[in-house]
Protein backbone atom coordinates (compact mmCIF):
# COMPACT_ATOMS: atom_id res chain seq x y z
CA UNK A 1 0.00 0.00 0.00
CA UNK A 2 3.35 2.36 0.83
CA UNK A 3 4.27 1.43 -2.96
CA UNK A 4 0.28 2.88 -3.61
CA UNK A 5 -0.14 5.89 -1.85
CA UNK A 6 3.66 7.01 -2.98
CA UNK A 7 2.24 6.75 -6.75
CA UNK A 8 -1.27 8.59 -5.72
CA UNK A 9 0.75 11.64 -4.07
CA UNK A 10 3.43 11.74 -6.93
CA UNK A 11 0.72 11.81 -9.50
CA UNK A 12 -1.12 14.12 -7.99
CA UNK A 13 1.96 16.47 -7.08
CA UNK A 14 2.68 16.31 -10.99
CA UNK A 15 -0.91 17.41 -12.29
CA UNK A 16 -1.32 20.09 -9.28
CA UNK A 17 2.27 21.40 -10.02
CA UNK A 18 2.56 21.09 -13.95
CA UNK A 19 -1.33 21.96 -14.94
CA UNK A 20 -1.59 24.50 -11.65
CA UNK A 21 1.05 26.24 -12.87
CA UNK A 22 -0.20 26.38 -16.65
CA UNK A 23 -4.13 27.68 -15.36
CA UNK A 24 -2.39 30.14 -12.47
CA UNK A 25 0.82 31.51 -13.33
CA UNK A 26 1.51 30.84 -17.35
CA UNK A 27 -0.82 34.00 -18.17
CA UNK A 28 -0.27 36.90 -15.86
CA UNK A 29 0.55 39.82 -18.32
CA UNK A 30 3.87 40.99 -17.36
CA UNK A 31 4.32 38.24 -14.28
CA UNK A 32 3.22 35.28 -16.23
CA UNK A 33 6.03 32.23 -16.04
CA UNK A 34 4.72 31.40 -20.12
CA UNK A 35 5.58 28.35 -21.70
CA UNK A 36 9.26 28.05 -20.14
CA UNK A 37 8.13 28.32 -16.77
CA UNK A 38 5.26 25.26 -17.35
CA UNK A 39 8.49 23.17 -18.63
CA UNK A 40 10.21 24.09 -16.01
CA UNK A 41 7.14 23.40 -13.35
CA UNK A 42 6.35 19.68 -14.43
CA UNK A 43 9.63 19.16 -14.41
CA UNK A 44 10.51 20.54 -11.06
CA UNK A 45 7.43 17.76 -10.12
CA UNK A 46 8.30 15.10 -11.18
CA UNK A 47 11.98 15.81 -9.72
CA UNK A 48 10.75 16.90 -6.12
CA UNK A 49 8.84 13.44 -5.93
CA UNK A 50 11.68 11.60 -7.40
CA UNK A 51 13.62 11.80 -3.92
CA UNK A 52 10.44 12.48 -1.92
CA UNK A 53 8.96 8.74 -2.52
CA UNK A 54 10.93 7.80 -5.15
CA UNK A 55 12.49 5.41 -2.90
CA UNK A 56 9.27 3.85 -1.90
CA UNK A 57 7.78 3.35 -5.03
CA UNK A 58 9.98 3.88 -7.92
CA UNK A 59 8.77 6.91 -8.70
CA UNK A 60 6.72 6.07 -11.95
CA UNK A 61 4.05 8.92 -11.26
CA UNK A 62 2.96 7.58 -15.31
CA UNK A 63 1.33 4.73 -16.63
CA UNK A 64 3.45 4.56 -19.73
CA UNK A 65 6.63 4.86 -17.47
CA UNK A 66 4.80 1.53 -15.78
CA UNK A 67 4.42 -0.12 -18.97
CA UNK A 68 8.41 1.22 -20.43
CA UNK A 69 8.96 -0.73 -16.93
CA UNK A 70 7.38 -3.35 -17.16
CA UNK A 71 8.65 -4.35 -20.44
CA UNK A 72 12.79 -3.56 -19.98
CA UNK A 73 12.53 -6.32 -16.79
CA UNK A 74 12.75 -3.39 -13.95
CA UNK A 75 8.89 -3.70 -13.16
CA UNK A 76 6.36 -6.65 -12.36
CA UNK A 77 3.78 -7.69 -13.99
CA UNK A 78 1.17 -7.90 -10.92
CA UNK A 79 1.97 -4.44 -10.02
CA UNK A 80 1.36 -2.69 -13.47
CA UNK A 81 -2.33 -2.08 -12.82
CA UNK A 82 -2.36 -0.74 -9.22
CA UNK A 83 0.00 1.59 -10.03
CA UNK A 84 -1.77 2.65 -12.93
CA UNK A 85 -5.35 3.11 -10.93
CA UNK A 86 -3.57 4.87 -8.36
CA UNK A 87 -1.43 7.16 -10.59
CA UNK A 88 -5.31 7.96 -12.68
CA UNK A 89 -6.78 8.76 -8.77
CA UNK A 90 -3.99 11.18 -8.06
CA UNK A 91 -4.29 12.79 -11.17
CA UNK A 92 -8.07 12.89 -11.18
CA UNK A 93 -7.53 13.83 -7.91
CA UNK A 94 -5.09 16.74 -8.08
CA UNK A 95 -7.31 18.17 -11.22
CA UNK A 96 -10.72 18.16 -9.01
CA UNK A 97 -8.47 20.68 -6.79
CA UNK A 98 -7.86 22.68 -9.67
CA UNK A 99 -11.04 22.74 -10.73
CA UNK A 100 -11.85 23.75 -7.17
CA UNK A 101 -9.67 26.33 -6.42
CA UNK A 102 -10.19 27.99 -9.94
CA UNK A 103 -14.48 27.91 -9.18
CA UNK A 104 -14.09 30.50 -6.43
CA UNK A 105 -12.71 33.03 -9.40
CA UNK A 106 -15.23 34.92 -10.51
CA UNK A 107 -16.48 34.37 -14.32
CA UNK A 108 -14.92 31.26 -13.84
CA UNK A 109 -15.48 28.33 -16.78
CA UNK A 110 -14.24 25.96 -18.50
CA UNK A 111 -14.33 26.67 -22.81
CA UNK A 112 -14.55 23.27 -24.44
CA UNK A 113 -14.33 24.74 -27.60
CA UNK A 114 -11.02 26.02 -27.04
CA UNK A 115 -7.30 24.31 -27.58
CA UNK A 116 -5.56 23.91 -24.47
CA UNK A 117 -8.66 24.41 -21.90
CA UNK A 118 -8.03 23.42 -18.32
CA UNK A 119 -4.50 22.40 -19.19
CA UNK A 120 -5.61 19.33 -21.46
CA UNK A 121 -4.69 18.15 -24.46
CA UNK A 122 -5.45 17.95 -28.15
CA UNK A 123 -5.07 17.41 -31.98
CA UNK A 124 -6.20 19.25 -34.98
CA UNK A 125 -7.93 22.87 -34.01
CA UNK A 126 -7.56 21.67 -30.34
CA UNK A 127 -3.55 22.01 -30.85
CA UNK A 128 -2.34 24.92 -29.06
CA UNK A 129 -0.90 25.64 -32.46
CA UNK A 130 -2.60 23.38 -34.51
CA UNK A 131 -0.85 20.56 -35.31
CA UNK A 132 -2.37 17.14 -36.84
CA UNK A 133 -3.16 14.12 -35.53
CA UNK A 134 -0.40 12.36 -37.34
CA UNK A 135 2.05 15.10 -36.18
CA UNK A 136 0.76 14.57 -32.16
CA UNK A 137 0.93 10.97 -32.45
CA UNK A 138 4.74 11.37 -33.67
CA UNK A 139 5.60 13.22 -30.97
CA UNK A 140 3.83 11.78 -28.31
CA UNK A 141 5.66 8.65 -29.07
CA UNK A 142 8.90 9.82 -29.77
CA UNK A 143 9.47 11.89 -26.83
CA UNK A 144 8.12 9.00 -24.71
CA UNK A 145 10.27 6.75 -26.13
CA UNK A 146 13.37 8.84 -25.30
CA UNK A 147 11.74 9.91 -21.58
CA UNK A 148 11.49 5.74 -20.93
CA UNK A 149 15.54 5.26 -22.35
CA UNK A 150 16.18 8.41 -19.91
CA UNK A 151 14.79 6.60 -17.33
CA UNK A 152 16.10 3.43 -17.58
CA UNK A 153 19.73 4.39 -18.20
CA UNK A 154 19.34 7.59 -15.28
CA UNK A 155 18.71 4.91 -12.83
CA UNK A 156 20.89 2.03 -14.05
CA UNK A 157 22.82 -0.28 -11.63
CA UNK A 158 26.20 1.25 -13.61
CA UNK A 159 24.89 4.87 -13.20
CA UNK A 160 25.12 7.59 -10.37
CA UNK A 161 21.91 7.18 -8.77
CA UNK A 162 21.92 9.62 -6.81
CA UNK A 163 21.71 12.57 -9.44
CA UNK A 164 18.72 10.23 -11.29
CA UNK A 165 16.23 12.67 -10.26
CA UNK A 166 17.87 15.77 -11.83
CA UNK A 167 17.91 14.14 -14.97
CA UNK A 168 14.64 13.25 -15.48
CA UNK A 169 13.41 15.64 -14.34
CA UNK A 170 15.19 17.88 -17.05
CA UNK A 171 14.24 15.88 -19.53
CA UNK A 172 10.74 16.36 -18.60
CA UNK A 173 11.08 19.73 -18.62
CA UNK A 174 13.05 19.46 -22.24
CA UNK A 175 9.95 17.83 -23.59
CA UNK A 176 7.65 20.43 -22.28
CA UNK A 177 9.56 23.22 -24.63
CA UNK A 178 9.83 20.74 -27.24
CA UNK A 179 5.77 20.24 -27.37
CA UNK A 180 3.52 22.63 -25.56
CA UNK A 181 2.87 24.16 -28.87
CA UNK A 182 2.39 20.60 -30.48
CA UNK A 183 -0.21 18.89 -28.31
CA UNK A 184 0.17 20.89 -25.02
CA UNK A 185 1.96 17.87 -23.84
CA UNK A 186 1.29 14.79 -22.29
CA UNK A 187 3.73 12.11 -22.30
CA UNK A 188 1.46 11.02 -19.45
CA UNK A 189 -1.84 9.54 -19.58
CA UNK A 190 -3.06 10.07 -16.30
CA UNK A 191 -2.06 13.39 -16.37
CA UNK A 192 -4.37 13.58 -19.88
CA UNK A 193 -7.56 11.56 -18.54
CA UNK A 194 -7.66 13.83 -15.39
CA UNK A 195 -7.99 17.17 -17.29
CA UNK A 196 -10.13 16.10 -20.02
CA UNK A 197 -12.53 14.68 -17.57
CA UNK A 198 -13.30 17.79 -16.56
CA UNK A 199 -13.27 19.71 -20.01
CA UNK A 200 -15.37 17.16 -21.72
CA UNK A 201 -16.41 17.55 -25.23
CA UNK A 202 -13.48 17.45 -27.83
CA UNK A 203 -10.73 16.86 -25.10
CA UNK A 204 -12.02 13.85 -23.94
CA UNK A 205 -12.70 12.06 -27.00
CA UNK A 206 -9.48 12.60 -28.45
CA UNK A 207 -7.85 11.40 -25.13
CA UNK A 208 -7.60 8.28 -26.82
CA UNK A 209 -4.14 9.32 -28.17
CA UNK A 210 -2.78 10.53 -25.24
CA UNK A 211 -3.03 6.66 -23.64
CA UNK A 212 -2.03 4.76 -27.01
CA UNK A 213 0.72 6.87 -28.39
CA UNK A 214 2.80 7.64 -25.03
CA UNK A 215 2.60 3.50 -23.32
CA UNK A 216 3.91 2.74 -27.29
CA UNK A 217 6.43 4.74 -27.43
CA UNK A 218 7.44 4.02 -23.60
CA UNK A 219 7.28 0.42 -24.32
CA UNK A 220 9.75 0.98 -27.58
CA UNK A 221 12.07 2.82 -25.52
CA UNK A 222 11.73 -0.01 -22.75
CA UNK A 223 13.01 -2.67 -25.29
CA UNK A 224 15.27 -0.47 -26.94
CA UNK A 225 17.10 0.16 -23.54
CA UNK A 226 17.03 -3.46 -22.91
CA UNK A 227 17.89 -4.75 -26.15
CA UNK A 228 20.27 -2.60 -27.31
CA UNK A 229 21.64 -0.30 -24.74
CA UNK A 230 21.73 -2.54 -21.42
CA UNK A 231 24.48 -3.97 -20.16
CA UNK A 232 24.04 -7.47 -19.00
CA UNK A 233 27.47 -8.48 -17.32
């Protein structure tokens, strides 16, 4: 249950942290952090929770980190779908606050119609930029991919543990400037579902790719790691 409640707060520290900071602070004319600061929030997330409970439960916080797991031999199979319930109830979660908080604004509401409403993600007109299906797929997957062989080599037996956290959480902040403007970034399905939930409409039907395209590129960059980069002496 440690292994549990360790993914449920690092989940919901991510979505609070990353999405709070995209609906509070990414706006403010003048004062606003913009899209550098939002990088640099989810990244600073998933980096505080890396040595806050990383130790306890790995420090997935992602189901397609579970599944990149899973698949490279670090992860068991029994495990994969409690943690990915409880990292989906943090998330969920951690956007109900958000939702929360932002009600007691006045004129406060959610825009459905909009790209990039209540933090969530999207394809086609609900791009932040407008970007295809196709082209949101592609990235989804690739930077996956290269956040799971991050992982996996970050916390290798041969590598410096110890500075593991720093790195990925860089990298997650690299991806974040690499594709706000694509898909508003997700790389994290949990962190997708809980947002669209509440926007509804467009978001939530096109959540879809925010689940297939991130577990298959994790799960490439799992076997990849494995296969090809791993040493097995």
């Amino acid at each position: 249950m440690k292994k549990l409640f360790a993914e449920f707060f690092g989940t919901y520290w991510l979505v609070f942290g990353g999405c709070g900071s995209a609906l509070f602070a990414a706006g403010i004319p003048e004062l606003g952090i913009g899209f550098m600061g939002v990088a640099l929030a989810f990244g600073l997330t998933v980096l505080t929770m890396a040595y806050a409970v990383g130790h306890i439960s790995g420090g997935h916080f992602n189901p397609a980190v579970s599944f990149g797991l899973w698949v490279s031999g670090r992860f068991s199979s029994k495990e994969l779908a409690p943690y990915i319930i409880s990292q989906c109830v943090g998330a969920i979660a951690a956007a109900g606050t958000l939702y929360l908080i932002l009600s007691g604004k006045e004129g406060f509401a959610i825009d459905a119609t909009q790209a990039g409403a209540f933090a969530s993600n999207g394809f086609d007109s609900f791009s932040p930029q407008g970007f295809s299906m196709m082209s949101a797929f592609i990235t989804e997957f690739i930077l996956t991919m290269f956040f799971l062989i991050i992982i996996l080599g970050a916390t290798d037996k041969l590598a410096n543990g110890k500075f593991a956290g720093i790195a990925i959480g860089l990298a997650l902040t690299l991806i974040h400037l690499i594709s706000i403007p694509i898909t508003n970034t997700s790389v994290n399905p949990a962190r997708s579902l809980s947002q669209a939930i509440f926007v509804g409409g467009t978001p939530l039907t096109q959540v879809w790719l925010f689940w297939v395209a991130p577990i298959l590129g994790a799960i490439v960059g799992g076997l990849i790691y494995k296969n090809l980069l791993q040493d097995n002496k």
